[in-house]
N, C-alpha and C. Protein backbone atom coordinates (compact mmCIF):
# COMPACT_ATOMS: atom_id res chain seq x y z
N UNK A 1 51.67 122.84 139.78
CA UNK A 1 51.88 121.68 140.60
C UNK A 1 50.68 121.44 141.50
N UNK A 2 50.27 122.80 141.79
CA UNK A 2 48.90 122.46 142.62
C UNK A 2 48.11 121.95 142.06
N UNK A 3 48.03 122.08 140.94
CA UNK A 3 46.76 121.50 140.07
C UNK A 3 46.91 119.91 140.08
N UNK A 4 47.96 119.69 139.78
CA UNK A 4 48.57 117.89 139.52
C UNK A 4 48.08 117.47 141.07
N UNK A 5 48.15 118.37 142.06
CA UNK A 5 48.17 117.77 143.23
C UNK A 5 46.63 117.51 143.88
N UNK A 6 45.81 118.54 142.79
CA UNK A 6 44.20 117.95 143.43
C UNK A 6 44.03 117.04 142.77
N UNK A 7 44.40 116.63 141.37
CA UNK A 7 43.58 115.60 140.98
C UNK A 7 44.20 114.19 140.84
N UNK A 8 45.48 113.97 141.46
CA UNK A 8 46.33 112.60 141.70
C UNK A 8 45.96 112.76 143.47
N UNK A 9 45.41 113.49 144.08
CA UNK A 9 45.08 113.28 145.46
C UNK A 9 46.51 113.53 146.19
N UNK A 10 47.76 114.29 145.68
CA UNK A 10 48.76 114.74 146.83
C UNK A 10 50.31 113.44 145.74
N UNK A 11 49.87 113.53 145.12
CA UNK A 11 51.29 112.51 144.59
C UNK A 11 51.64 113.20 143.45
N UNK A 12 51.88 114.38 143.15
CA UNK A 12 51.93 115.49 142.22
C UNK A 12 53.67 114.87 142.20
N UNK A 13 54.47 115.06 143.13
CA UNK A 13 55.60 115.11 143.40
C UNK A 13 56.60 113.48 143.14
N UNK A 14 55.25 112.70 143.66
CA UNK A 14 55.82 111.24 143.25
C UNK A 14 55.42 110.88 141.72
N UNK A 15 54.69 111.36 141.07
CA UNK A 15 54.52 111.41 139.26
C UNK A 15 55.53 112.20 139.06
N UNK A 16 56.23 113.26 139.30
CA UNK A 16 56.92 113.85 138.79
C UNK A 16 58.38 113.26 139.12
N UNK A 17 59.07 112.84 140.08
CA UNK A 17 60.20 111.53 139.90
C UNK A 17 59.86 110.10 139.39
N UNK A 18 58.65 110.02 139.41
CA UNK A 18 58.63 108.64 138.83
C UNK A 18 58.88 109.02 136.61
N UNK A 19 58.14 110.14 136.56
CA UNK A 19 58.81 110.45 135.31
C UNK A 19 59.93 110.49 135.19
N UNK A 20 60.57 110.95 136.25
CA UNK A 20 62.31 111.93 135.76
C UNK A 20 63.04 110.24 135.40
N UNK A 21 62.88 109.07 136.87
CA UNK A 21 63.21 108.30 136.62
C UNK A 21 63.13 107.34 135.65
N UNK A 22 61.64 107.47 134.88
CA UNK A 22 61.63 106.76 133.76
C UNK A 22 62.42 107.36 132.70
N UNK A 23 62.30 108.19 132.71
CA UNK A 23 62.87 108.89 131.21
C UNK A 23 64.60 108.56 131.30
N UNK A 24 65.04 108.60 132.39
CA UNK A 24 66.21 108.72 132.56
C UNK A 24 66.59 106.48 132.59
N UNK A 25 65.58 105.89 133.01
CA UNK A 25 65.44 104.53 132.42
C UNK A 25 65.55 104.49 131.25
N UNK A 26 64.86 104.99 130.31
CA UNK A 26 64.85 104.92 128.90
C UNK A 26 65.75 105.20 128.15
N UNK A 27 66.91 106.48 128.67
CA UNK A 27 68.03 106.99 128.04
C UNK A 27 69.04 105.68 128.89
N UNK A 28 68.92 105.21 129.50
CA UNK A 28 70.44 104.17 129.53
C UNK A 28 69.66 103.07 128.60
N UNK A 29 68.44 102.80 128.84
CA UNK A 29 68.34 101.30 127.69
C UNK A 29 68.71 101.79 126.30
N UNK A 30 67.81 102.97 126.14
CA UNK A 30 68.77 103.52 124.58
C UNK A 30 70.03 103.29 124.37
N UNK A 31 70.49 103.73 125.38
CA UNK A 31 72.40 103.70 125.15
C UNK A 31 73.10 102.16 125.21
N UNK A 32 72.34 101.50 126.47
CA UNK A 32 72.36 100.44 126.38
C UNK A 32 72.67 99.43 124.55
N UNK A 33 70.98 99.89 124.40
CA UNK A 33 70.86 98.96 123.21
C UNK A 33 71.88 99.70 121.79
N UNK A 34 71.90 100.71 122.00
CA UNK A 34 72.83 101.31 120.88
C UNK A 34 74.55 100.75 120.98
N UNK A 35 74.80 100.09 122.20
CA UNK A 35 76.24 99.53 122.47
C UNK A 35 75.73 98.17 122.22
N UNK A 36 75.08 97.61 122.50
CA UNK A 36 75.18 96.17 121.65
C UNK A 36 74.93 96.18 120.85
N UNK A 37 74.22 97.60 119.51
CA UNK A 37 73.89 97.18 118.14
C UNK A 37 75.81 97.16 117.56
N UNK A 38 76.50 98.26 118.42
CA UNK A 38 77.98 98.47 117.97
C UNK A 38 78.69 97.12 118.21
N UNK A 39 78.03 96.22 119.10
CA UNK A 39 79.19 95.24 119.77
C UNK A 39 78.81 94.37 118.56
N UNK A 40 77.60 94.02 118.46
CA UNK A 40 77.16 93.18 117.17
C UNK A 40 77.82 93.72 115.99
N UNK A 41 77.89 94.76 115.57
CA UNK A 41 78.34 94.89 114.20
C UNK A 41 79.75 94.64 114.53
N UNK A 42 80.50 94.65 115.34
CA UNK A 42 81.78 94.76 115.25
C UNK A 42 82.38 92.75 115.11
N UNK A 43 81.42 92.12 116.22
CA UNK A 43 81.76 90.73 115.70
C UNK A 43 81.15 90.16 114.71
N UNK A 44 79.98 91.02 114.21
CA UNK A 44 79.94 90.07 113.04
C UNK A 44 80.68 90.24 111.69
N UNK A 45 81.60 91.65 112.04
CA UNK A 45 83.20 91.82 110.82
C UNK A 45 83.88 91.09 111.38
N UNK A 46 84.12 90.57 112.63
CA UNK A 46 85.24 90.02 112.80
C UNK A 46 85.14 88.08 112.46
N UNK A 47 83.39 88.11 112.60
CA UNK A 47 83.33 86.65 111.81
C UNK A 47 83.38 86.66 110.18
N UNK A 48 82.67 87.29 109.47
CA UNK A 48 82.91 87.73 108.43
C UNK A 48 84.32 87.59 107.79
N UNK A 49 85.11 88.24 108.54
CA UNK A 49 86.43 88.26 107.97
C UNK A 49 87.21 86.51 108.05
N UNK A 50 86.92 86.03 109.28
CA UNK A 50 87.61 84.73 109.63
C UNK A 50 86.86 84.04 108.72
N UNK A 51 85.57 84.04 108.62
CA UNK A 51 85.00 82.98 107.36
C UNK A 51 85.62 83.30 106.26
N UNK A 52 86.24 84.59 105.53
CA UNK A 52 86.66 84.54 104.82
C UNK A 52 87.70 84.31 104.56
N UNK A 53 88.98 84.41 105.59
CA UNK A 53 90.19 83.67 105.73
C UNK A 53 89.92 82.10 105.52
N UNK A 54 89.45 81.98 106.42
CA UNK A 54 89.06 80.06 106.01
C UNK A 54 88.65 79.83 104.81
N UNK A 55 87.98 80.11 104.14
CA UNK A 55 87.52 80.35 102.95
C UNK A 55 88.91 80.44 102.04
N UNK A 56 89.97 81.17 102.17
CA UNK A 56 90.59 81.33 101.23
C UNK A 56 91.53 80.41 101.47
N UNK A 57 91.64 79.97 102.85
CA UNK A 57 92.82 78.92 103.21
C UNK A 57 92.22 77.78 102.55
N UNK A 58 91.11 76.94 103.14
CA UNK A 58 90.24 75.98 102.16
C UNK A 58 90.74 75.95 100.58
N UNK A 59 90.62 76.91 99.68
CA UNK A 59 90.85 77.17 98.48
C UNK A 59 92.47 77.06 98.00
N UNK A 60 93.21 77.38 99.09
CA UNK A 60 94.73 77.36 98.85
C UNK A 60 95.20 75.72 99.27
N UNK A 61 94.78 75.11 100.35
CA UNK A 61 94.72 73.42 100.71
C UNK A 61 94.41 73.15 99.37
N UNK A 62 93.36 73.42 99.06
CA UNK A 62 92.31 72.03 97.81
C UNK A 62 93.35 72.83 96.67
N UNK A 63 93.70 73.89 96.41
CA UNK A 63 94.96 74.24 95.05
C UNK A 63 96.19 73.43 95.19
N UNK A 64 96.45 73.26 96.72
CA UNK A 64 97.64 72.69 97.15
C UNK A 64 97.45 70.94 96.69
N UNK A 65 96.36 70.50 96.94
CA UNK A 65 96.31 69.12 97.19
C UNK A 65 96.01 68.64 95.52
N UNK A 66 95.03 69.51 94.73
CA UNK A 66 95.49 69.22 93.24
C UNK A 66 96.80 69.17 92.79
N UNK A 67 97.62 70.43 93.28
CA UNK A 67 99.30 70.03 92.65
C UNK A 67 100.05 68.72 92.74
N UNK A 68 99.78 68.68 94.08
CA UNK A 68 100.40 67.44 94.57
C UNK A 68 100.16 66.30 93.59
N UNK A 69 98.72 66.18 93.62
CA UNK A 69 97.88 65.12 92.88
C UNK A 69 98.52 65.00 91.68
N UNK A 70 98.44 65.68 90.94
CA UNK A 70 98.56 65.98 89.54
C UNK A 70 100.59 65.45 89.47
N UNK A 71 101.27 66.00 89.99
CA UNK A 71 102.41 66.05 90.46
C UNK A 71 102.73 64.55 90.52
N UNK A 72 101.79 63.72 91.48
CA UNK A 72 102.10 62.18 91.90
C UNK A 72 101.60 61.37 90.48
N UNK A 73 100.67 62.15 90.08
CA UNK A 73 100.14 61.16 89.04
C UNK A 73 100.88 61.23 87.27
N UNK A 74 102.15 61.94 87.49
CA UNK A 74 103.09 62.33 86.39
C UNK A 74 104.14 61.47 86.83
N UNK A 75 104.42 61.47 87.78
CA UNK A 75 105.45 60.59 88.25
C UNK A 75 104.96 58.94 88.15
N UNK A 76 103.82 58.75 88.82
CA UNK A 76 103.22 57.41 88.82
C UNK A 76 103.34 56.91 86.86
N UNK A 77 103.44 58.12 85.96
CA UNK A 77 103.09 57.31 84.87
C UNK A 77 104.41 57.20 84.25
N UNK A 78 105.47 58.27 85.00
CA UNK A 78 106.36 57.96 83.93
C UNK A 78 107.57 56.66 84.78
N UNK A 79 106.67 56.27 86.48
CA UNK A 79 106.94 55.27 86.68
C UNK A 79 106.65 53.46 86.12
N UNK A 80 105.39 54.12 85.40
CA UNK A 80 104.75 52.87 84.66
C UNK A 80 105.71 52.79 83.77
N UNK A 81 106.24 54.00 82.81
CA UNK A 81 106.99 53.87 81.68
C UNK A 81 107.81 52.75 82.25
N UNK A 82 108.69 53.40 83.32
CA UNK A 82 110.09 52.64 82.83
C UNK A 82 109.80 50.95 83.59
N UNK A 83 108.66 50.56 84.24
CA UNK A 83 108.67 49.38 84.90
C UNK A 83 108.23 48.57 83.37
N UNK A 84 107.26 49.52 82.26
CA UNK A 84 106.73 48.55 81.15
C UNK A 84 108.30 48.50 80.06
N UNK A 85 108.94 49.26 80.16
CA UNK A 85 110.34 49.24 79.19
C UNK A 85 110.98 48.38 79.99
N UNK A 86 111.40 48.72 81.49
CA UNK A 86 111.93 46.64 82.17
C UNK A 86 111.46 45.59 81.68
N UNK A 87 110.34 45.49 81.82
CA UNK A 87 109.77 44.31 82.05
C UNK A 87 109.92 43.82 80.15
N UNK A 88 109.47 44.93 79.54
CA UNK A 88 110.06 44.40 77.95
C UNK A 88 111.34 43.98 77.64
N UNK A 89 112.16 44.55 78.37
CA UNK A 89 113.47 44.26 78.37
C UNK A 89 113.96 42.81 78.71
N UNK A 90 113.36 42.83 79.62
CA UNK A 90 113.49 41.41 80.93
C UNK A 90 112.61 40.21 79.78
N UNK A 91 111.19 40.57 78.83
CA UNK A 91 110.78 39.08 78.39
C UNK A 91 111.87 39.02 77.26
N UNK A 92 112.23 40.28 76.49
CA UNK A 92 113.00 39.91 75.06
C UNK A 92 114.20 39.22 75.73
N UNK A 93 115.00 39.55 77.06
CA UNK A 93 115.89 38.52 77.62
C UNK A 93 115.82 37.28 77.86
N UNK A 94 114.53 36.81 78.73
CA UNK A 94 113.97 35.53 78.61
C UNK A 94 113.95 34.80 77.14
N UNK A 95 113.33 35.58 76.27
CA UNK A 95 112.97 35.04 75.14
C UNK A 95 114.57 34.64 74.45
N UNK A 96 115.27 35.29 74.67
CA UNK A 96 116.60 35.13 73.86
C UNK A 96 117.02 34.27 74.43
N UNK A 97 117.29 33.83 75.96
CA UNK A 97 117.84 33.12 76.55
C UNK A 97 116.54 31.47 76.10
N UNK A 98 115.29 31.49 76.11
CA UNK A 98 114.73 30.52 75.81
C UNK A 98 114.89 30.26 74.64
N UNK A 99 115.32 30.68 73.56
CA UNK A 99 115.72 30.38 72.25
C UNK A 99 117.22 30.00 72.08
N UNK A 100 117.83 30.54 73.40
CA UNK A 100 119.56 29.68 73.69
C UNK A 100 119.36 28.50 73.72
N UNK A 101 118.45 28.20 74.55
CA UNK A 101 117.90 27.03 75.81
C UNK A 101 118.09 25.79 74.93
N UNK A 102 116.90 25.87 73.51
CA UNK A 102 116.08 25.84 72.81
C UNK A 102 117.13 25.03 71.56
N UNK A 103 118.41 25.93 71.47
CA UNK A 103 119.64 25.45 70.69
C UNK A 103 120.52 25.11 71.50
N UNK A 104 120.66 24.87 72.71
CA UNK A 104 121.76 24.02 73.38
C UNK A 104 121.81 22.63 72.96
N UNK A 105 122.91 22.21 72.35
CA UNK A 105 122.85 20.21 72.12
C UNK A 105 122.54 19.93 73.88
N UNK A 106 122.77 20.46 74.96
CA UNK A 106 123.04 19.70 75.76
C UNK A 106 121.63 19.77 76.61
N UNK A 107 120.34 20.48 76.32
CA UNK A 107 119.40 20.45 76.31
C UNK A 107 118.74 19.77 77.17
N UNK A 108 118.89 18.52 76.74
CA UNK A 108 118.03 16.70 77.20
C UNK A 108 119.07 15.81 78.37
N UNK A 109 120.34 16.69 78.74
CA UNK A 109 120.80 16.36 79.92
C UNK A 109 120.05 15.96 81.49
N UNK A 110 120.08 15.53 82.27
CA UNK A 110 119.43 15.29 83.28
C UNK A 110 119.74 16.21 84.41
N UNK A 111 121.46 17.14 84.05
CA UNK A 111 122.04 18.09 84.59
C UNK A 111 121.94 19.17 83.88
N UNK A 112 121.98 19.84 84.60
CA UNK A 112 122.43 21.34 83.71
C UNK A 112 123.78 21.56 83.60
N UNK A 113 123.82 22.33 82.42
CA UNK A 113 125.14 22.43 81.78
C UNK A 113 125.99 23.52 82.36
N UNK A 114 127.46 24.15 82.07
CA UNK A 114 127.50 25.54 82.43
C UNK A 114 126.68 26.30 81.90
N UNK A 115 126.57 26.21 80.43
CA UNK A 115 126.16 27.39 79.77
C UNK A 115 124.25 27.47 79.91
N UNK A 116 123.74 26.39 80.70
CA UNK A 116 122.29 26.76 81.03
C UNK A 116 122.61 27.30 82.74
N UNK A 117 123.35 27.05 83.33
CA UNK A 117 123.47 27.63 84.61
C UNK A 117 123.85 29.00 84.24
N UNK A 118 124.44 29.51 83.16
CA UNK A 118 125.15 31.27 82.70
C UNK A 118 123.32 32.28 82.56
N UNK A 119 122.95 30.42 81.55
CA UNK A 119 121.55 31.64 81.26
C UNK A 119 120.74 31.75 82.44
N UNK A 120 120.59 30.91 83.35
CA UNK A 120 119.91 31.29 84.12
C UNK A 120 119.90 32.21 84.90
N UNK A 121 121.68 32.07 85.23
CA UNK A 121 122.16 33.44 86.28
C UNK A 121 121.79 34.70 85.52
N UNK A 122 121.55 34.77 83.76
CA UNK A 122 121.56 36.09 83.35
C UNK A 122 120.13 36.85 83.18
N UNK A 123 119.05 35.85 83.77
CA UNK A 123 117.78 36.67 83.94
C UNK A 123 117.60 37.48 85.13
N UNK A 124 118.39 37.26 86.10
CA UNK A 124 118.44 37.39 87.78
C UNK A 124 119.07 39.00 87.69
């Protein structure tokens, strides 16, 4: 120590806490930085994981919203069916009733008859 003390001029003692204190600086930033490398790894599993929940929820919506789809668009056609089997139904009615119309003697009346007031009520 004497030696440290001739050639720092008497601060032998203040180099030697200013070490203790650095070193002992250095072991909390170590520890320091070794708890935020843990804090980091720990949220970036816990984002990790939520991206991947979303991720799978995303995938179960868009599975969900094809069913549906698919679902509406079976119905939509076998709603077409039966509006195009009405509506065939409904002209071969017209048509029969315009081919009544067509053979009524009373036809060229200025009134309508019962039996054109029957056909009419029977397109309704």
């Amino acid at each position: 120590m004497n030696l440290l003390d001739k050639f720092t001029g008497g601060y032998a003692s203040l180099i030697k806490y200013a070490a203790i204190c650095l070193i002992v600086a250095v072991a909390f930033g170590y520890t320091y930085h070794l708890g935020g490398a843990h804090k980091e790894a720990i949220w970036s599993a816990k984002y990790e994981k939520r991206e991947a929940e979303i991720a799978k929820a995303t995938a179960a919506e868009i599975s969900r919203q094809a069913q549906a789809n698919a679902m509406a668009k079976a119905a939509e056609q076998r709603r077409i069916a039966e509006l195009e089997a009405a509506n065939q139904a409904l002209e071969q009615l017209i048509k029969e009733k315009s081919d009544e119309a067509d053979a009524d003697p009373d036809r060229d009346r200025p009134a309508l008859s019962g039996s054109a007031g029957m056909r009419i009520d029977a397109i309704h």
